[in-house]
C-alpha atoms as a PDB file:
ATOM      1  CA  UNK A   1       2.594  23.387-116.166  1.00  0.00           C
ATOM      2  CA  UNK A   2       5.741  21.307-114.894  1.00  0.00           C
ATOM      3  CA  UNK A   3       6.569  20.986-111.300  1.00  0.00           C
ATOM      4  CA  UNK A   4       8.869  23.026-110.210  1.00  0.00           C
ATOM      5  CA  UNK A   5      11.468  23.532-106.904  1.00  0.00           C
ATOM      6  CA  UNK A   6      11.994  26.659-105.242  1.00  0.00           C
ATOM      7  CA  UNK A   7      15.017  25.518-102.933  1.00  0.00           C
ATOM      8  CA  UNK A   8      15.818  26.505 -99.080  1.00  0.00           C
ATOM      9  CA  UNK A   9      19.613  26.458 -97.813  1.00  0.00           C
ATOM     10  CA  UNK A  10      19.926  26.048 -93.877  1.00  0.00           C
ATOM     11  CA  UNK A  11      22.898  28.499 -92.892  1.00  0.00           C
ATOM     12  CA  UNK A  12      24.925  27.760 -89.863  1.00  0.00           C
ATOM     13  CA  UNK A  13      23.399  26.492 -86.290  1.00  0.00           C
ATOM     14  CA  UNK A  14      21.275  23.948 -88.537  1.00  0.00           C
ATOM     15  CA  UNK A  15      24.540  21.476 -87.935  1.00  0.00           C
ATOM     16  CA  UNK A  16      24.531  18.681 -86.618  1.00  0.00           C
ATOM     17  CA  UNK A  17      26.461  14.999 -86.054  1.00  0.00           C
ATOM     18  CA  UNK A  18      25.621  12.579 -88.926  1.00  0.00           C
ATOM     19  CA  UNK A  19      24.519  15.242 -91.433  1.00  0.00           C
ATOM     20  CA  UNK A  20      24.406  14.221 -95.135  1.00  0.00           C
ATOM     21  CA  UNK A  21      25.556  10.366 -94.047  1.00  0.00           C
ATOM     22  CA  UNK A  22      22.174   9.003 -95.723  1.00  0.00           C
ATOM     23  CA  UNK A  23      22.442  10.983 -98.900  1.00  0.00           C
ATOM     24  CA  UNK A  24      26.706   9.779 -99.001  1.00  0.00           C
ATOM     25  CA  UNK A  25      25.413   6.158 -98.613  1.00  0.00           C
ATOM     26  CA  UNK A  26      22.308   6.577-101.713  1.00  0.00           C
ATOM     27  CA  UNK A  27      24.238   8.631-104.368  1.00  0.00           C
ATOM     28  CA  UNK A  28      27.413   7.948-106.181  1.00  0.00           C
ATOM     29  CA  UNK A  29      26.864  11.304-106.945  1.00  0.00           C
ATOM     30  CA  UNK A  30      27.206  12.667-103.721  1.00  0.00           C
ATOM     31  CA  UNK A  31      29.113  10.397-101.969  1.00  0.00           C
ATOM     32  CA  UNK A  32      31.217  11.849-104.953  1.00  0.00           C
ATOM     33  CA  UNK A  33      30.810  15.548-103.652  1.00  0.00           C
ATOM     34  CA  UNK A  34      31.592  14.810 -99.848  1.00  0.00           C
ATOM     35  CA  UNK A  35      35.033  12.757-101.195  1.00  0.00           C
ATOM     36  CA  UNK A  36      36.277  16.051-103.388  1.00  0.00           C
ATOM     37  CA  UNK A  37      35.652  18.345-100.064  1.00  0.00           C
ATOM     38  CA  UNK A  38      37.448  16.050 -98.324  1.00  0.00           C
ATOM     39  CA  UNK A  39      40.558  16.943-100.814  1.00  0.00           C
ATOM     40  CA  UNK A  40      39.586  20.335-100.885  1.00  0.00           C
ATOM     41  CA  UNK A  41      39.341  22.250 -97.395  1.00  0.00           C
ATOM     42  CA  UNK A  42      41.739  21.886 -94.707  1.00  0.00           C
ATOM     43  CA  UNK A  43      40.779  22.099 -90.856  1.00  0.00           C
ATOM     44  CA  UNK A  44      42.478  22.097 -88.281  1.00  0.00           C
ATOM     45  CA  UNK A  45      44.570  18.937 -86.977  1.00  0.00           C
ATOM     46  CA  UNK A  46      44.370  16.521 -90.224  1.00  0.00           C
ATOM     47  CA  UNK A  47      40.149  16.292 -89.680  1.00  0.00           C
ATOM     48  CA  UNK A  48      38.595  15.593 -92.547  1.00  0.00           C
ATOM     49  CA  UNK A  49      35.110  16.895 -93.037  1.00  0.00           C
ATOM     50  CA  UNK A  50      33.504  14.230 -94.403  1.00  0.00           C
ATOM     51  CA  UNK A  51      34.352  12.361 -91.359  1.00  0.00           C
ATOM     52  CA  UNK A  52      33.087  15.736 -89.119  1.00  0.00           C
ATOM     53  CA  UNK A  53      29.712  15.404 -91.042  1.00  0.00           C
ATOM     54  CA  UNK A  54      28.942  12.010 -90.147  1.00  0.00           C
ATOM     55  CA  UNK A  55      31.132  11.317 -86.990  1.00  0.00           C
ATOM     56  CA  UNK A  56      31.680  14.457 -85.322  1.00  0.00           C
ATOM     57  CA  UNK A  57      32.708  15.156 -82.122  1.00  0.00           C
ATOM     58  CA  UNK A  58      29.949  18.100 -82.391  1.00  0.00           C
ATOM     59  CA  UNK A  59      32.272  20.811 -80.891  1.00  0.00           C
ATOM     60  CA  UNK A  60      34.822  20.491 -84.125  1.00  0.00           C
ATOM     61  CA  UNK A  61      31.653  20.430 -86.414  1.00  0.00           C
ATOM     62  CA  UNK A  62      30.244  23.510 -84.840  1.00  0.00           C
ATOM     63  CA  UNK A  63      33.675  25.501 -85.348  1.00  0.00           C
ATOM     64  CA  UNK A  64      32.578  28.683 -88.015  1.00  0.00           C
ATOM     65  CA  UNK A  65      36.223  27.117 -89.853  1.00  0.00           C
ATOM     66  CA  UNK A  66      34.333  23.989 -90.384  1.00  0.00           C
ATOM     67  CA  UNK A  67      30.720  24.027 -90.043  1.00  0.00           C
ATOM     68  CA  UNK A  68      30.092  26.693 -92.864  1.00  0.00           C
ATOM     69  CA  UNK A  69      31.920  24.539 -95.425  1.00  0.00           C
ATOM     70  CA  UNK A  70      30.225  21.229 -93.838  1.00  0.00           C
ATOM     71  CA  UNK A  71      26.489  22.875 -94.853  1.00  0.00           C
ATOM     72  CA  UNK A  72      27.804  23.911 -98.291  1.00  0.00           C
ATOM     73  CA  UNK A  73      28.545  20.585 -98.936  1.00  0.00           C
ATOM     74  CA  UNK A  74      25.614  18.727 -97.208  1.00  0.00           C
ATOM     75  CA  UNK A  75      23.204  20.981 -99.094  1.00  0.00           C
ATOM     76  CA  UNK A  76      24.633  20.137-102.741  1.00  0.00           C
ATOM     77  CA  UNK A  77      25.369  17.181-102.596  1.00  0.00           C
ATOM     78  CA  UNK A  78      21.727  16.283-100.924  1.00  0.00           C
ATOM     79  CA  UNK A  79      20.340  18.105-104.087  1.00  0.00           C
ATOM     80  CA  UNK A  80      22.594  16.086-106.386  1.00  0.00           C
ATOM     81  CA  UNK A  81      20.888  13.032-104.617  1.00  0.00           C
ATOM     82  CA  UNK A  82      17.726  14.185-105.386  1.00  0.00           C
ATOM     83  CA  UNK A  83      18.332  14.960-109.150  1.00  0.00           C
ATOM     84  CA  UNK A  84      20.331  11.548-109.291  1.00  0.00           C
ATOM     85  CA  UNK A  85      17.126   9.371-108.115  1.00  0.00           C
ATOM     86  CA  UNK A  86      14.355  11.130-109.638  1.00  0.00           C
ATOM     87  CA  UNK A  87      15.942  13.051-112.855  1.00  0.00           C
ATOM     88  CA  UNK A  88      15.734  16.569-113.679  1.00  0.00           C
ATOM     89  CA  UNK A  89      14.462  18.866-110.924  1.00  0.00           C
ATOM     90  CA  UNK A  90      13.618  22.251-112.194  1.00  0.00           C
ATOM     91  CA  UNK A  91      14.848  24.880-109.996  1.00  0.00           C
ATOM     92  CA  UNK A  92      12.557  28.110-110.064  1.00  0.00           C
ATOM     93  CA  UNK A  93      13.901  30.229-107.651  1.00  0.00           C
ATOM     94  CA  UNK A  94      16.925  29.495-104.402  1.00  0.00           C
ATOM     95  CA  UNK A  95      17.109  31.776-101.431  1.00  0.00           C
ATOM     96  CA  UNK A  96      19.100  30.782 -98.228  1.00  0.00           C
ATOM     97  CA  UNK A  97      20.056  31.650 -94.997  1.00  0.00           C
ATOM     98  CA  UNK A  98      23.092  33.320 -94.590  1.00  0.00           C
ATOM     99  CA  UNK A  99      25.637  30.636 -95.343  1.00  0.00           C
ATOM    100  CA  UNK A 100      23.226  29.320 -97.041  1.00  0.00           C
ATOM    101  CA  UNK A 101      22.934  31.788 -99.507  1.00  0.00           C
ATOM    102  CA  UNK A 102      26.371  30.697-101.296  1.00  0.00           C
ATOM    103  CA  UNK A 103      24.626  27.404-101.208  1.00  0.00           C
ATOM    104  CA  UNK A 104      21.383  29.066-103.176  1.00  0.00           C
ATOM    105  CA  UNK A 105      24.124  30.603-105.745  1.00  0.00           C
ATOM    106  CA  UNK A 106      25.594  27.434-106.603  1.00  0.00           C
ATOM    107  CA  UNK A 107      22.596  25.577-107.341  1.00  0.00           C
ATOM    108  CA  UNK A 108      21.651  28.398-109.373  1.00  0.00           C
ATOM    109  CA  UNK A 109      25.140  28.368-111.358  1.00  0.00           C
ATOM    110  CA  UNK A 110      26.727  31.567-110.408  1.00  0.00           C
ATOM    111  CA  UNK A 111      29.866  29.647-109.589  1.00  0.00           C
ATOM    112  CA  UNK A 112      30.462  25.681-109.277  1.00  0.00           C
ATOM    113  CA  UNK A 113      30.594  23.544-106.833  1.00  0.00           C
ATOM    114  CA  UNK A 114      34.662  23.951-106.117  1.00  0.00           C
ATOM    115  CA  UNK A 115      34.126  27.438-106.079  1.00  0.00           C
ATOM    116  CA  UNK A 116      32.062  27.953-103.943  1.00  0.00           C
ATOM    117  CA  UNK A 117      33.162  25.516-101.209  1.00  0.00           C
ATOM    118  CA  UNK A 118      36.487  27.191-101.528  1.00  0.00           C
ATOM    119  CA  UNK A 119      35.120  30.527-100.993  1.00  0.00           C
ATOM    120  CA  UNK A 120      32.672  29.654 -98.085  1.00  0.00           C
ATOM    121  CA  UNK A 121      36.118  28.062 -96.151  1.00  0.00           C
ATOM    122  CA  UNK A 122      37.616  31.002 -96.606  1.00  0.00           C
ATOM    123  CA  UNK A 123      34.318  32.721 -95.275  1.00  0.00           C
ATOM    124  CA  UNK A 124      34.634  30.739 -91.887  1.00  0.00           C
ATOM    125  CA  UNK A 125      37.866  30.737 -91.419  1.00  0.00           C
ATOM    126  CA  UNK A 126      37.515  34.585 -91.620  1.00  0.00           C
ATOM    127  CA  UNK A 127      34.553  34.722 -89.168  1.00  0.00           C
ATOM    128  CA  UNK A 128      36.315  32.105 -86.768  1.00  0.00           C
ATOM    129  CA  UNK A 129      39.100  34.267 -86.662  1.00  0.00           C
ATOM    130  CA  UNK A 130      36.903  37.590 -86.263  1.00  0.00           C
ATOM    131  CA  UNK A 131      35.273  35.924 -83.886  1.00  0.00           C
ATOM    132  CA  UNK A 132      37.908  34.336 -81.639  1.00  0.00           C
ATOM    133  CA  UNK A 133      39.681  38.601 -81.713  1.00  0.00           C
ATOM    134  CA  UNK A 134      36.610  40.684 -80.861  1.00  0.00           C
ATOM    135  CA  UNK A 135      34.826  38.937 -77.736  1.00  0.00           C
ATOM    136  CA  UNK A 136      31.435  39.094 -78.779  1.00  0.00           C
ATOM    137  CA  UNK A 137      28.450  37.316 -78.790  1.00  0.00           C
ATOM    138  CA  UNK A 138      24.492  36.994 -79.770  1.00  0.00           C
ATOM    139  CA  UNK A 139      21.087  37.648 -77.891  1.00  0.00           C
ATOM    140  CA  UNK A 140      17.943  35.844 -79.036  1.00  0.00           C
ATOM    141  CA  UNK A 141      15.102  38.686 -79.019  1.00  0.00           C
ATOM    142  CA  UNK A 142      11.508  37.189 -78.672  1.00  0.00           C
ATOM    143  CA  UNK A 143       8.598  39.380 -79.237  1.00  0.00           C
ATOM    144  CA  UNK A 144       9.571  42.165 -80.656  1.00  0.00           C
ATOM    145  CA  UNK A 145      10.158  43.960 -83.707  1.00  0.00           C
ATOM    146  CA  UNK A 146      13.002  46.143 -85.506  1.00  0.00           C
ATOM    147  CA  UNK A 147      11.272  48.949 -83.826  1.00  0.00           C
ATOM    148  CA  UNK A 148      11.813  47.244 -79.943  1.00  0.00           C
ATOM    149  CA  UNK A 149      15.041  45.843 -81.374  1.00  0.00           C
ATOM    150  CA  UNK A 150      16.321  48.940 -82.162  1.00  0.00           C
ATOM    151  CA  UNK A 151      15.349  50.049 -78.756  1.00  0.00           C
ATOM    152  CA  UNK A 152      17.035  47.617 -76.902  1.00  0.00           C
ATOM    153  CA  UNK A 153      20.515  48.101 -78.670  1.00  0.00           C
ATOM    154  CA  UNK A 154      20.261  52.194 -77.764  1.00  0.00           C
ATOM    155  CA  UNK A 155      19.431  51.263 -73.971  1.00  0.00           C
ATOM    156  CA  UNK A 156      22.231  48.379 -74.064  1.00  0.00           C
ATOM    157  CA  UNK A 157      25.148  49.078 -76.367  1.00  0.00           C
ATOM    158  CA  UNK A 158      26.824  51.915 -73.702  1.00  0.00           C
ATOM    159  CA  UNK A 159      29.353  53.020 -76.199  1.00  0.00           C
ATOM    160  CA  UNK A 160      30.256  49.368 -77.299  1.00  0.00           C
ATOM    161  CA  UNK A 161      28.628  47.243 -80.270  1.00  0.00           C
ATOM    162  CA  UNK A 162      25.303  46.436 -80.427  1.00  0.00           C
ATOM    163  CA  UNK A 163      23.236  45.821 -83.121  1.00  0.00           C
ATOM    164  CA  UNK A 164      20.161  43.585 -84.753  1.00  0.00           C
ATOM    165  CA  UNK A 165      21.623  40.818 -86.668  1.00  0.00           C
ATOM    166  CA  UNK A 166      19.210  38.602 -87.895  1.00  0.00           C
ATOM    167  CA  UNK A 167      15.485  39.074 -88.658  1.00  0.00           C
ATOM    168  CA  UNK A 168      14.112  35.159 -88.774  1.00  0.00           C
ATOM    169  CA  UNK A 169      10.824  35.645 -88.416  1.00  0.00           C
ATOM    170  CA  UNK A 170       7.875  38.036 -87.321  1.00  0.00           C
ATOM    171  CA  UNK A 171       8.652  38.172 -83.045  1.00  0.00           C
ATOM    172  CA  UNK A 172      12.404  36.529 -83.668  1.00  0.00           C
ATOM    173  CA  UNK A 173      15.223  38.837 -83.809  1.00  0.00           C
ATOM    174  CA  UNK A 174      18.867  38.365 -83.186  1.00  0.00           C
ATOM    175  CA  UNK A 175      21.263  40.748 -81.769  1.00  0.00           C
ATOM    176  CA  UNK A 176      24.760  40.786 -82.352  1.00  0.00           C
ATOM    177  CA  UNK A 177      27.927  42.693 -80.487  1.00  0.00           C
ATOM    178  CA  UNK A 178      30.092  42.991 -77.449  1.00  0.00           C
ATOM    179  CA  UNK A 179      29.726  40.272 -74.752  1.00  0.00           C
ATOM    180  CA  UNK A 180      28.768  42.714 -72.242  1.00  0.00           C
ATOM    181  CA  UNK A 181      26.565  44.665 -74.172  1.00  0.00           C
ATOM    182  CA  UNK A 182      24.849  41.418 -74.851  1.00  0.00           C
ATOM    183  CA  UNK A 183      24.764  40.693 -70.753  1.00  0.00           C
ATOM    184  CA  UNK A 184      23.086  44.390 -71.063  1.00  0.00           C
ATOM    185  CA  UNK A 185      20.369  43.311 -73.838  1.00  0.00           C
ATOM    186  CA  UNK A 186      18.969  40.842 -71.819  1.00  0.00           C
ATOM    187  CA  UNK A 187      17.955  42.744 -68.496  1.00  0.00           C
ATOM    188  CA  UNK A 188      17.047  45.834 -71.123  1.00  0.00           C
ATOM    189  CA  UNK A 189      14.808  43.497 -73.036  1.00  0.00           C
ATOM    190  CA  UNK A 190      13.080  42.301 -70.017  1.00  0.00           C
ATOM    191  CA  UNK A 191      12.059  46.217 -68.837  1.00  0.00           C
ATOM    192  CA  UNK A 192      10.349  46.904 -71.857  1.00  0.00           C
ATOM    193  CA  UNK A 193       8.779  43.390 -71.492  1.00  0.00           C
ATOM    194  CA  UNK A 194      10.117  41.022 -73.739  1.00  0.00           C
ATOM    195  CA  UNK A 195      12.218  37.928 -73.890  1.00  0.00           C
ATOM    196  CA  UNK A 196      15.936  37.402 -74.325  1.00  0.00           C
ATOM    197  CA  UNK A 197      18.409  34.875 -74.334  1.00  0.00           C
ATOM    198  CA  UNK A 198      21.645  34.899 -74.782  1.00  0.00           C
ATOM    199  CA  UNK A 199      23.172  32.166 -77.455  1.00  0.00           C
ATOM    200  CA  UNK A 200      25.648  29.832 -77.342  1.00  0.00           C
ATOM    201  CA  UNK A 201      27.602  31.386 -80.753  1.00  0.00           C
ATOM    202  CA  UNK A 202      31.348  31.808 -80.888  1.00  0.00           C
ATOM    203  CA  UNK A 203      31.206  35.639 -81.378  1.00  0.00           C
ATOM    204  CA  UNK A 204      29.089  38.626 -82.933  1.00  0.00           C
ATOM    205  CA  UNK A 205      28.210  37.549 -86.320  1.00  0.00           C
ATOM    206  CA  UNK A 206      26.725  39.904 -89.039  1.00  0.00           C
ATOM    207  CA  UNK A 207      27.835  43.066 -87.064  1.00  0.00           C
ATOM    208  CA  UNK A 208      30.782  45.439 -87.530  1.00  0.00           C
ATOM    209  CA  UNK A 209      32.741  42.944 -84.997  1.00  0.00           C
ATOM    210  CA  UNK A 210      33.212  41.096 -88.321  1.00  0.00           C
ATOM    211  CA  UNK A 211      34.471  43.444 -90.224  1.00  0.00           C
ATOM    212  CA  UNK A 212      38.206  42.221 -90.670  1.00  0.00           C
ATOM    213  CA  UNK A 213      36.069  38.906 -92.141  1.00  0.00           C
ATOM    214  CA  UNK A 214      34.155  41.222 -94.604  1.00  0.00           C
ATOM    215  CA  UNK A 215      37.569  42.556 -95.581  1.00  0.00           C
ATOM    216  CA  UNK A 216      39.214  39.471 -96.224  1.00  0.00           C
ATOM    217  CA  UNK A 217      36.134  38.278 -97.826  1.00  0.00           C
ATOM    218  CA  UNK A 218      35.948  41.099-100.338  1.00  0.00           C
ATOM    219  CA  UNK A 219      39.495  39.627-101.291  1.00  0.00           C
ATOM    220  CA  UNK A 220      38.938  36.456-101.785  1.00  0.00           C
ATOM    221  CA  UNK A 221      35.501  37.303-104.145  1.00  0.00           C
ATOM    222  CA  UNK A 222      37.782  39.127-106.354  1.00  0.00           C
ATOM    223  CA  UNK A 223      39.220  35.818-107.537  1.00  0.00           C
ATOM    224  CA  UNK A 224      35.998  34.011-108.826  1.00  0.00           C
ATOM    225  CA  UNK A 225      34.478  34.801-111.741  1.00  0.00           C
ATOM    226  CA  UNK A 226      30.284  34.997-110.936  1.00  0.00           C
ATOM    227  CA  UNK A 227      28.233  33.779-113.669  1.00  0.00           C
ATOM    228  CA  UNK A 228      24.317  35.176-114.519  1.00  0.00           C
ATOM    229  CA  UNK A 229      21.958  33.183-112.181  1.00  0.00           C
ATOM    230  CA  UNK A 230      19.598  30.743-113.753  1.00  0.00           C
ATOM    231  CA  UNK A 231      16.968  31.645-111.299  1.00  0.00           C
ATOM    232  CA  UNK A 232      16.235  34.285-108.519  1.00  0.00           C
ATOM    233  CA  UNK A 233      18.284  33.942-105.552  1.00  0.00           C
ATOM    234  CA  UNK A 234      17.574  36.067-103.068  1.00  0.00           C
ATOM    235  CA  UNK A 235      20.109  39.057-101.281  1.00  0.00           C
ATOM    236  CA  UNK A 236      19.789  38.588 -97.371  1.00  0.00           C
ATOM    237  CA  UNK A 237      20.753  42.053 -97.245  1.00  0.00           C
ATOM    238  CA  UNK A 238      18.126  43.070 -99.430  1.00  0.00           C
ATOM    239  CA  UNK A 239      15.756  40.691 -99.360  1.00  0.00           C
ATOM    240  CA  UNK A 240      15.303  40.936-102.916  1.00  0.00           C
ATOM    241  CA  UNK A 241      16.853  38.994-105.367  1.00  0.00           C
ATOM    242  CA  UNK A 242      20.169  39.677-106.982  1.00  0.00           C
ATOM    243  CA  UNK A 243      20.480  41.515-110.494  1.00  0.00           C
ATOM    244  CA  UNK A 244      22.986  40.421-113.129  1.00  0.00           C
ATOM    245  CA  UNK A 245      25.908  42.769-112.097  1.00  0.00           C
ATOM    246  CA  UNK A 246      28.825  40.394-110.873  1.00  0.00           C
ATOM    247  CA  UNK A 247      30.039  43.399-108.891  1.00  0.00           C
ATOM    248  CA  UNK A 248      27.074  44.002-106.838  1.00  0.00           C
ATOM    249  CA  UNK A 249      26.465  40.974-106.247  1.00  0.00           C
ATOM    250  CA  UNK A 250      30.047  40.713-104.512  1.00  0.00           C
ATOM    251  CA  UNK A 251      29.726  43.630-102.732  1.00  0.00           C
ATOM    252  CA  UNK A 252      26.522  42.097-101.083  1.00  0.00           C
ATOM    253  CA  UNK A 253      27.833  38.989-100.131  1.00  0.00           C
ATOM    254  CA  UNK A 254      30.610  41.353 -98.131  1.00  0.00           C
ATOM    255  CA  UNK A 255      27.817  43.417 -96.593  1.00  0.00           C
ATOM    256  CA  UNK A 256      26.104  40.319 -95.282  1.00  0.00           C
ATOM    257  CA  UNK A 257      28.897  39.685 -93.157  1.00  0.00           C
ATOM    258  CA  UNK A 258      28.476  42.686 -91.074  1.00  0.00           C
ATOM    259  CA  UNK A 259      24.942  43.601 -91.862  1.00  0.00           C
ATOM    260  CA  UNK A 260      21.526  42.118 -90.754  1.00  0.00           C
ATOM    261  CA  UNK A 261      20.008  39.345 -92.121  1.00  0.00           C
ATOM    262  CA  UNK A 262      16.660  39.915 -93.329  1.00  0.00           C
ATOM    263  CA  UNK A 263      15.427  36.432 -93.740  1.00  0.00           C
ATOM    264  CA  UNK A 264      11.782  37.009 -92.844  1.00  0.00           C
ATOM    265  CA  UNK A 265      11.716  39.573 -95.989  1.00  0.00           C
ATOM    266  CA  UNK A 266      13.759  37.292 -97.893  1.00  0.00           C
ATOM    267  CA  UNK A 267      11.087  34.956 -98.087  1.00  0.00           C
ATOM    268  CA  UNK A 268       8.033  37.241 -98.049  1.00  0.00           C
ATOM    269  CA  UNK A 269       9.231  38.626-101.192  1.00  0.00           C
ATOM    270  CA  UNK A 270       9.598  35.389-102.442  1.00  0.00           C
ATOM    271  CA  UNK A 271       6.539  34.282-101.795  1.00  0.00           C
ATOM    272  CA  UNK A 272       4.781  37.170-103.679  1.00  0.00           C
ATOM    273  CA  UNK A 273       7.324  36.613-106.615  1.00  0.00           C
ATOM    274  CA  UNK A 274       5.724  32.763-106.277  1.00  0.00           C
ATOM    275  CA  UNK A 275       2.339  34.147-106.944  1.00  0.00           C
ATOM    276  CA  UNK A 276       2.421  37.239-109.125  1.00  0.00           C
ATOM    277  CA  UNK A 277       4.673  34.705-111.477  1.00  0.00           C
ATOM    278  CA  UNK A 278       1.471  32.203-111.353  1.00  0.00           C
ATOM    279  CA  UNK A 279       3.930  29.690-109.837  1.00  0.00           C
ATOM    280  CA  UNK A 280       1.481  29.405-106.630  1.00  0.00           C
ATOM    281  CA  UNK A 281       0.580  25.601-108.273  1.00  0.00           C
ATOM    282  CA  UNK A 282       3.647  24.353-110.040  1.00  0.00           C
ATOM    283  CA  UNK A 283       6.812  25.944-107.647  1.00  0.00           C
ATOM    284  CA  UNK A 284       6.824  23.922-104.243  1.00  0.00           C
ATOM    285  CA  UNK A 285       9.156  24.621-101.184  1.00  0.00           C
ATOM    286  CA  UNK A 286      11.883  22.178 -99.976  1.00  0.00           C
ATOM    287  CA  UNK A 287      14.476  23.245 -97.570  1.00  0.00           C
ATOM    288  CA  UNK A 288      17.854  20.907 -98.325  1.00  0.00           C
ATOM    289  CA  UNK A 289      19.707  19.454 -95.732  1.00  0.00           C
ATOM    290  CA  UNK A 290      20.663  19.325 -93.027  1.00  0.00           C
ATOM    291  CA  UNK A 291      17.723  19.995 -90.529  1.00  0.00           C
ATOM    292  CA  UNK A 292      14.508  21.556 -90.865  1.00  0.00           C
ATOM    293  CA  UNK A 293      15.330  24.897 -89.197  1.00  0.00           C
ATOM    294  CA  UNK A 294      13.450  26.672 -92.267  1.00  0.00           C
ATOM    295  CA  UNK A 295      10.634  24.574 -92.099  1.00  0.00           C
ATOM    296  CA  UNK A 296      10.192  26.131 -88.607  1.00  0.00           C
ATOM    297  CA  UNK A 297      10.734  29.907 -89.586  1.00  0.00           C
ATOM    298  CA  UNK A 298       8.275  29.342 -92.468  1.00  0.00           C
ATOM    299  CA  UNK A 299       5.548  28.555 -90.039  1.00  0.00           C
ATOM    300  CA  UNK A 300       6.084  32.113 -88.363  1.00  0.00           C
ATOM    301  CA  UNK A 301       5.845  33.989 -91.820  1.00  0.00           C
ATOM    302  CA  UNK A 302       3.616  32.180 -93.332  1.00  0.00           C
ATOM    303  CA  UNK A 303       1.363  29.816 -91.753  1.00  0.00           C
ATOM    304  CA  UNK A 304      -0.111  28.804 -95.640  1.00  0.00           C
ATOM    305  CA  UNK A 305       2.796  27.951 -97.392  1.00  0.00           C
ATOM    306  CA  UNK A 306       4.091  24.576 -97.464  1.00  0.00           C
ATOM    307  CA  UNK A 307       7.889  23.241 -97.182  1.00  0.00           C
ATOM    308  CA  UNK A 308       9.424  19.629 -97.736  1.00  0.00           C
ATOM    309  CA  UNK A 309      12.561  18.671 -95.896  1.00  0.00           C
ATOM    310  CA  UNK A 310      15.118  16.682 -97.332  1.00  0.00           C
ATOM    311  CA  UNK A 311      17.231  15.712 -93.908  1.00  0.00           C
ATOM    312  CA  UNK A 312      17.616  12.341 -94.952  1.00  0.00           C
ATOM    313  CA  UNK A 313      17.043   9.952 -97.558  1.00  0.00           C
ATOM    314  CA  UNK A 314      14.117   8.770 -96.203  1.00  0.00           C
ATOM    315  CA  UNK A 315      10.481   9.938 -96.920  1.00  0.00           C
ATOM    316  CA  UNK A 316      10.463  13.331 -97.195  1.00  0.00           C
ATOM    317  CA  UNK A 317       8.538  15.656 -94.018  1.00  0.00           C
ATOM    318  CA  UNK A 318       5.993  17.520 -96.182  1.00  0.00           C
ATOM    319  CA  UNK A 319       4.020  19.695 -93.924  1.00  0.00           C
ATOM    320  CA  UNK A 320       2.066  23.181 -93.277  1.00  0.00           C
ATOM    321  CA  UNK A 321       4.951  24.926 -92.043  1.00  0.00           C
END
């Protein structure tokens, strides 16, 4: 049986200066890619975002306007690389995180390349805006579960917004809403014994804060026409893959904007897919670039499976995660 890839794609936070530069400088292909966004998405002041990839300063690259459409890019054209310098890489199944799951769509042809990286800097800009209106922000939940998460948005919230945003892994939960409601989560958190940070996020993603993004969002979707997947790609709202109905589809990708993240089930499902498919031997992990921030979750849902990062040209990091 031929090797096959199941891919990762790192959504937003996984930023970071110099992203993508080594790929740019080993692929025609890619260097390619990183040149056509460069004519393609406009940020603020002139920047291009080639240049924010691989020079930064870090607080432009970590804008929502431009970091979403930075990791689109980054992630394709890092896979282009790959297919340039060792030929045809079979792609079994995609699944990514958050942003990254426009990423997983492209690479499994529901829409090209120019597409999607029009569509996901539309996306930020609509979040960055969102954001910048509503005041919110994110808690980091350690230890608990959707049960204790749950819990600590009834004791916290006080009539404002507070909800779970993203489920990473087993014991790492995000919550999402009002900035003081947040300031609540964390001394709520701590009475029922747990541990809670707040994060450093421009505002409440994947809760009802966004919902003037999701709105826009829905707009902007109705404009592309979605192709049938070659492979499974995984819903984050879901965590199952998406069917064949353009429409749904759509109307998921709005729904992640304001609803939880289920990234843990995303790839729990996947892996049983992997193995009830017989693909346990032939479909290996790798998480595209930039970072290894998948890697990392990976080793808290699954200590046996295995994942490759592709960060840089350079030998790949194969390792338990």
């Amino acid at each position: 049986m031929s090797l096959q890839h199941i891919l990762l794609c790192p959504g937003q936070g996984a930023q970071s200066v110099g992203m993508g530069r080594s790929w740019r400088d080993a692929s025609t292909t890619a260097a390619a890619m990183f040149a056509h966004a460069d004519q393609v998405v406009e940020l603020d002041g002139g920047a291009r975002l080639s240049a924010l990839c691989f020079d930064g300063p870090v607080e432009s690259l970590n804008r929502t306007d431009a970091s979403q459409p930075a990791l689109f890019t980054c992630g394709l054209a890092c896979h282009a690389a790959m297919v340039e310098q060792g030929g045809e890489l079979p792609v079994a199944g995609a699944l990514g995180l958050s942003l990254g799951e426009y990423t997983a769509l492209a690479l499994a042809g529901v829409f090209t390349f120019e597409e999607g990286l029009r569509l996901v800097a539309t996306r930020g800009r609509l979040m960055q805006r969102a954001a910048e209106a509503s005041k919110g922000g994110m808690v980091a939940l350690i230890g608990g579960d959707e049960a204790k998460a749950n819990e600590v948005c009834a004791a916290a919230a006080q009539g404002q917004v507070l909800v779970p945003a993203n489920f990473n892994a087993p014991g790492q939960i995000v919550l999402s809403g009002h900035a003081e409601a947040c300031d609540r989560a964390v001394t709520a958190a701590g009475t029922l014994g747990l541990r809670a940070t707040k994060l450093a996020v421009a505002g409440a993603f994947h809760s009802p804060l966004m919902a003037p993004a999701a709105e826009g969002m829905a707009r902007a979707l109705e404009h592309v026409e979605f192709r049938p997947a070659r492979c499974p790609v995984w819903s984050n709202v879901t965590g199952k893959p998406h069917g064949r109905d353009p429409a749904t589809l759509k109307a998921l990708l709005v729904d992640q904007i304001v609803k939880p993240v289920r990234w843990d089930t995303c790839c729990q499902d996947m892996l049983a897919w992997r193995k009830a498919s017989g693909l346990d031997g032939s479909a290996s992990l790798h998480e595209l670039a930039p970072g290894s921030v998948l890697k990392g979750l990976m080793r808290r849902i699954d200590r046996a499976a295995e994942v490759t990062t592709h960060d840089t040209v350079e030998e790949p990091q194969r390792a338990k995660a």
